[in-house]
Protein backbone atom coordinates (compact mmCIF):
# COMPACT_ATOMS: atom_id res chain seq x y z
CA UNK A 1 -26.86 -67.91 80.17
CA UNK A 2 -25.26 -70.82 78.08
CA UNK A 3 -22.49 -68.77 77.42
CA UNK A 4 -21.46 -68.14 80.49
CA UNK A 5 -20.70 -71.70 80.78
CA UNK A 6 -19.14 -72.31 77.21
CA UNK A 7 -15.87 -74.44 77.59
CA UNK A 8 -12.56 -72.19 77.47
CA UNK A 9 -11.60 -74.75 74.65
CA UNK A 10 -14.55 -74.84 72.85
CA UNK A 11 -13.91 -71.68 72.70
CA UNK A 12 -10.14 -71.46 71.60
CA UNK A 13 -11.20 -74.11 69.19
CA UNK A 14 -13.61 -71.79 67.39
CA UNK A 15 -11.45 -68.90 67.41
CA UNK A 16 -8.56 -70.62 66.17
CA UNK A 17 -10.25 -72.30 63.48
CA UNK A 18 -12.62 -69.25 62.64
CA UNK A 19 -9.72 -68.04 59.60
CA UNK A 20 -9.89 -71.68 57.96
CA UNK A 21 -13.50 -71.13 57.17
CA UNK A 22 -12.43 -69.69 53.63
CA UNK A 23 -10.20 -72.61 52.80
CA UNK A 24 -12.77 -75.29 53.98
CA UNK A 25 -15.57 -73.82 51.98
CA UNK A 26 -13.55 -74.32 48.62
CA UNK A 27 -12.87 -78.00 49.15
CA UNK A 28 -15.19 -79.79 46.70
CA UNK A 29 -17.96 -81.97 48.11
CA UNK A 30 -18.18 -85.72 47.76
CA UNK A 31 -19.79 -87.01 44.30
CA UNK A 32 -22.42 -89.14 45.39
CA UNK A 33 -22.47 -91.32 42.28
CA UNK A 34 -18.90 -91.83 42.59
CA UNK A 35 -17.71 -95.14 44.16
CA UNK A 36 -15.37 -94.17 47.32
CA UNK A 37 -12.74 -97.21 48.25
CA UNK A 38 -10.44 -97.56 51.41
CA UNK A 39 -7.54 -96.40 49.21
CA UNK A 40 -9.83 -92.90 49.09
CA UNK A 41 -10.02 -93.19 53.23
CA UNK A 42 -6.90 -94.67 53.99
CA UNK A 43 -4.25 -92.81 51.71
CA UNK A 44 -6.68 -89.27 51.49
CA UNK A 45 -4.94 -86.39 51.26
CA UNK A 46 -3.98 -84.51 53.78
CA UNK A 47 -3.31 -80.54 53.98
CA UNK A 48 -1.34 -79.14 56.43
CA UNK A 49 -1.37 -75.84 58.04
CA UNK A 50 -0.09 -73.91 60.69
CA UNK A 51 -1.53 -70.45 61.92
CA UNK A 52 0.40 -67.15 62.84
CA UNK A 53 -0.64 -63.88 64.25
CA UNK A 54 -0.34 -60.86 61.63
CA UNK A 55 -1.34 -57.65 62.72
CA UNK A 56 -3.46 -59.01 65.66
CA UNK A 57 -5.02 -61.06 63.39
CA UNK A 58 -4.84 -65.43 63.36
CA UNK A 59 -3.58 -66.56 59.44
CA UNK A 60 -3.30 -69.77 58.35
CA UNK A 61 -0.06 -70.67 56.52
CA UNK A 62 0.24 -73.68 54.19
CA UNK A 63 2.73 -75.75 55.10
CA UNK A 64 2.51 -78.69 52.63
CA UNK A 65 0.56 -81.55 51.42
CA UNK A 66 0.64 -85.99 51.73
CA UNK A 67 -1.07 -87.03 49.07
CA UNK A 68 -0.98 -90.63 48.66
CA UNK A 69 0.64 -91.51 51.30
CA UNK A 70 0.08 -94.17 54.29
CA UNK A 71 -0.97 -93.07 57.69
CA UNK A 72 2.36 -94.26 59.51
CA UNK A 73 0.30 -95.66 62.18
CA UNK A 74 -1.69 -98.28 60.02
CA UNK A 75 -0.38 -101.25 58.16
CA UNK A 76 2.02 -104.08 59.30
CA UNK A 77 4.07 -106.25 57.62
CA UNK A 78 3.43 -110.09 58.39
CA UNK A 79 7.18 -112.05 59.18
CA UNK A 80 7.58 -114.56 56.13
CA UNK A 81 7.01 -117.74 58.50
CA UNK A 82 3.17 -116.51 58.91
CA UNK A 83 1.33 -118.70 56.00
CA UNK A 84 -1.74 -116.69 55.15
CA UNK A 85 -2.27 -118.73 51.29
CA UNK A 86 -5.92 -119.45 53.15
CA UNK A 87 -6.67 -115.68 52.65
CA UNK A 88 -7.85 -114.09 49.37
CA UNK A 89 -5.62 -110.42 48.98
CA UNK A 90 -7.94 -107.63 48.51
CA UNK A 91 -6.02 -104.18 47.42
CA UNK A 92 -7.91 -101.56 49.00
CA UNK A 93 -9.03 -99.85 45.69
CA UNK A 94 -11.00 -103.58 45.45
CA UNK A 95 -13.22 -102.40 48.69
CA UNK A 96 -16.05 -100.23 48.53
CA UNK A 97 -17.05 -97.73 51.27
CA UNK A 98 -20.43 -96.28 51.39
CA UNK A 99 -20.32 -92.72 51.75
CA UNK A 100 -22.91 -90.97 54.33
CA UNK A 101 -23.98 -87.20 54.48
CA UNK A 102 -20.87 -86.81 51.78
CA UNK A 103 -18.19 -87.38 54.10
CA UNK A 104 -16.22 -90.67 53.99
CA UNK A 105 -15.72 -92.33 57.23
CA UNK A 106 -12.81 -91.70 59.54
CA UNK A 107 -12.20 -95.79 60.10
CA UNK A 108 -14.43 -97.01 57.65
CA UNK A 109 -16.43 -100.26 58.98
CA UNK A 110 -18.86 -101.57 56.55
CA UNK A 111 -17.62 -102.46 52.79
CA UNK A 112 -17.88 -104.14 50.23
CA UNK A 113 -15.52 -106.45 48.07
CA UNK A 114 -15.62 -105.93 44.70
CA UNK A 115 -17.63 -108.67 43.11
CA UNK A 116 -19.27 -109.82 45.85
CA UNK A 117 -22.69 -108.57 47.16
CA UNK A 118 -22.35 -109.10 50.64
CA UNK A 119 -20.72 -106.69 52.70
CA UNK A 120 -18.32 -107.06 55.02
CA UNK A 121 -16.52 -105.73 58.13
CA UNK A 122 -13.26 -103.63 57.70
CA UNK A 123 -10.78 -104.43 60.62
CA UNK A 124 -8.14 -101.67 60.12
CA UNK A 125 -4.20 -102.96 61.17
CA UNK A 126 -2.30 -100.81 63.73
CA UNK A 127 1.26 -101.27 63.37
CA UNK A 128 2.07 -104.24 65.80
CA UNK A 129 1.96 -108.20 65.48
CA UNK A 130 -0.95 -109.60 63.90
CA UNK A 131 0.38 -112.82 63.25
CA UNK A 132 -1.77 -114.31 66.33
CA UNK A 133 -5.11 -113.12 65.06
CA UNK A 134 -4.38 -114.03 61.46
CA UNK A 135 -3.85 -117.51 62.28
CA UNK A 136 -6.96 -117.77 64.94
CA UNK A 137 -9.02 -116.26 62.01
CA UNK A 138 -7.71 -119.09 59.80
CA UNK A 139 -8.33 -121.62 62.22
CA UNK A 140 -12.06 -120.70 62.34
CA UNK A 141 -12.03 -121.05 58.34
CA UNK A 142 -11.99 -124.91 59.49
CA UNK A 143 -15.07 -124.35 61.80
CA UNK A 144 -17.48 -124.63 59.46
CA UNK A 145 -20.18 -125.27 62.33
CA UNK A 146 -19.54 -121.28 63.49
CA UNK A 147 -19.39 -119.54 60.05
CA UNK A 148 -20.03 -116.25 62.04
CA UNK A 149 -16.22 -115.85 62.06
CA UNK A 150 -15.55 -116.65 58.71
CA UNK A 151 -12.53 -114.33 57.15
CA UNK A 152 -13.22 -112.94 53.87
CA UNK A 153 -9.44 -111.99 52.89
CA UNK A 154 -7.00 -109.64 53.85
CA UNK A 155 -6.64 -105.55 52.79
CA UNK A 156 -2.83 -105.24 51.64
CA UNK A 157 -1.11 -102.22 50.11
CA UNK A 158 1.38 -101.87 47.06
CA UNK A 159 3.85 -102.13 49.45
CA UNK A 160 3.14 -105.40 51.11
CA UNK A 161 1.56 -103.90 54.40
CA UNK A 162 -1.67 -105.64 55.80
CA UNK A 163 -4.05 -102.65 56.58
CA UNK A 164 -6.99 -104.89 57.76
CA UNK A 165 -8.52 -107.34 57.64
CA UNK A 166 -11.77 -108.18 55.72
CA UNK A 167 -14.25 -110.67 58.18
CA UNK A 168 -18.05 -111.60 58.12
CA UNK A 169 -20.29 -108.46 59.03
CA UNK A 170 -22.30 -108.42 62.01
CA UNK A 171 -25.45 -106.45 61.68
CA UNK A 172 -25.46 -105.34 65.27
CA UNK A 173 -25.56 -101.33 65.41
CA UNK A 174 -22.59 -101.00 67.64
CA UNK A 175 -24.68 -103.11 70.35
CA UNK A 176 -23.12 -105.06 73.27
CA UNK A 177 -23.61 -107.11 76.19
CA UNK A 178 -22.13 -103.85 78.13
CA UNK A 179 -25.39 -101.60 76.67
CA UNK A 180 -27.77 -103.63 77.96
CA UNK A 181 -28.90 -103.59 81.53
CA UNK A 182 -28.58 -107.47 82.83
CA UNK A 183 -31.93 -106.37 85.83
CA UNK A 184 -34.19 -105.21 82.62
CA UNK A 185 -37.33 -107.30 82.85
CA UNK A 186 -37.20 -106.83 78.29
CA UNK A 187 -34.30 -108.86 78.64
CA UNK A 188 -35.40 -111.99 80.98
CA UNK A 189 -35.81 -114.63 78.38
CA UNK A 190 -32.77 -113.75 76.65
CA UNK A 191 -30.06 -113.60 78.97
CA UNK A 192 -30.13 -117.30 78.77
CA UNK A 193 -30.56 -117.44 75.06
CA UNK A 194 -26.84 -115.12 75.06
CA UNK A 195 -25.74 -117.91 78.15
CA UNK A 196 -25.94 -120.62 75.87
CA UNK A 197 -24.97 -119.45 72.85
CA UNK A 198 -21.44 -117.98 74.24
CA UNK A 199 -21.00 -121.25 76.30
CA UNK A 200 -21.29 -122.97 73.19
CA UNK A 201 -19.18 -120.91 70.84
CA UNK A 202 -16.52 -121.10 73.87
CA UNK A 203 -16.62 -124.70 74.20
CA UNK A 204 -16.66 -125.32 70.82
CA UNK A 205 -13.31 -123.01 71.00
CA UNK A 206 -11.71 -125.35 73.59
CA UNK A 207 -12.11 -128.37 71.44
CA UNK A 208 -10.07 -126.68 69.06
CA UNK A 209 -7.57 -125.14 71.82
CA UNK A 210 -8.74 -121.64 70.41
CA UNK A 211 -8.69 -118.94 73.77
CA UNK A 212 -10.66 -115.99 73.62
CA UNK A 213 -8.60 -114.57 76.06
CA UNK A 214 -10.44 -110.94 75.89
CA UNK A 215 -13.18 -111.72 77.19
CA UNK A 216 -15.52 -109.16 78.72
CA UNK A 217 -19.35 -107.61 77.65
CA UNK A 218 -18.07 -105.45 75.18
CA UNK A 219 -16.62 -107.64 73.01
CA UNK A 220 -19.55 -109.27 72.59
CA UNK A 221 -22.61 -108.34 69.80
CA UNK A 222 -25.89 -108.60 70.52
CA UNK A 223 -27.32 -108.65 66.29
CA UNK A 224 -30.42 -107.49 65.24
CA UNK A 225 -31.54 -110.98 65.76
CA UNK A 226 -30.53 -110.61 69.26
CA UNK A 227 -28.30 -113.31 68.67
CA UNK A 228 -24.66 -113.05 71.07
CA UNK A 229 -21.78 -113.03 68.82
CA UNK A 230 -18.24 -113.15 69.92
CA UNK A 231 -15.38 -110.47 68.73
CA UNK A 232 -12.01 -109.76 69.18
CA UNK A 233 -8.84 -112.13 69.28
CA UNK A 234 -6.37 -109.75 68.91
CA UNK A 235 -4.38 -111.74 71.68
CA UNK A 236 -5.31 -109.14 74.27
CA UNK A 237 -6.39 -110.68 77.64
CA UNK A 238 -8.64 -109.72 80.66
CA UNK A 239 -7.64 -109.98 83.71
CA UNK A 240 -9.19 -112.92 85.90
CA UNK A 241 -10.69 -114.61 83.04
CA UNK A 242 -7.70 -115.83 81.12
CA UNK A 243 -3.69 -116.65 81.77
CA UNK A 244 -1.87 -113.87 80.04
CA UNK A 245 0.93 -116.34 78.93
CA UNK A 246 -1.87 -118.92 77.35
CA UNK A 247 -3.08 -115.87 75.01
């Protein structure tokens, strides 16, 4: 009965990809006792194919490969009036990535610097201006009251490029104020708990004429701790809550 149902592109999907089988079983496996970096994840190489019918039958055709090389949509250069000396320079070969079920991560999240044992949260660098967030993050180096949104150094490349940015980890499993239902009885005594604690992180901002401009549920964590934590300041806005020309 299911398969009466099955999605036309599921099902193109499956058929195109049925003749890479072959080629995908002799790619070696991960070595668990190897230690995988972001240069592993971010500069991986890639193989690329293309597929053509022969004989009624789908082939795959090697077209070439790009080892090495950096994902032209990651990285950014900073303009040399953006002082960042606050920032310890990480390359990414100096960041761990835990590997799960042998697969590295498609934007890895959790690392660790080498040397320290604390991990930290990997904030990958589209290409754009991050000059804004770069200096917020820097500001915040001078809150010592919040250390929450302490910066632990920035992820740059042979080239110069910054390709994230390394900042305290929240343990929060992907939980936000948008998961959780604001009528749930569970949560009662701490929806004014989160209240307070983001009216005092944003006032605290103020005094330092720091805007969170995007403000909204998701960006903010809920930890393990169920403690509210504020992310994001990017220098994107939302709508009603913010200005977009004081961002």
């Amino acid at each position: 009965m299911d398969s009466e149902y099955e999605d036309p592109l599921d099902e193109m999907h499956d058929w195109t990809l049925h003749p890479f089988l072959p080629i995908f079983h002799e790619i070696a496996p991960l070595n668990p006792s190897q230690k995988y970096t972001l240069e592993d994840c971010l500069f991986t190489e890639e193989l690329h194919y293309t597929v053509q019918v022969v004989e009624d039958k789908l082939v795959p055709v090697y077209l070439g490969d790009t080892k090495n090389m950096k994902h032209d949509l990651t990285g950014a250069s900073l303009p040399s009036s953006v002082d960042y000396s606050a920032f310890p320079i990480y390359h990414p070969r100096e960041v761990q990535v835990p590997i799960s079920a042998n697969s590295l991560p498609g934007i890895p999240r959790k690392v660790f610097i080498h040397g320290k044992t604390r991990s930290s949260f990997f904030k990958i660098v589209y290409g754009g201006d991050i000059a804004r967030e770069i200096l917020t993050y820097q500001r915040f180096a001078w809150l010592n009251s919040i250390p929450r949104f302490s910066h632990q150094g920035l992820v740059q490349d042979d080239d110069g490029y910054v390709m994230g940015l390394a900042l305290s980890y929240i343990d929060c499993d992907r939980a936000t104020l948008n998961c959780i239902d604001g009528h749930d009885p569970n949560f009662s005594e701490l929806r004014q708990k989160w209240v307070d604690q983001i009216s005092h992180t944003l006032k605290h901002f103020h005094s330092h004429n720091i805007i969170w401009g995007d403000a909204k549920a998701a960006n903010v964590l809920i930890d393990i701790n169920k403690d509210a934590c504020l992310v994001n300041f990017g220098g994107g806005y939302t709508k009603g809550w913010v200005e977009k020309g004081k961002v």
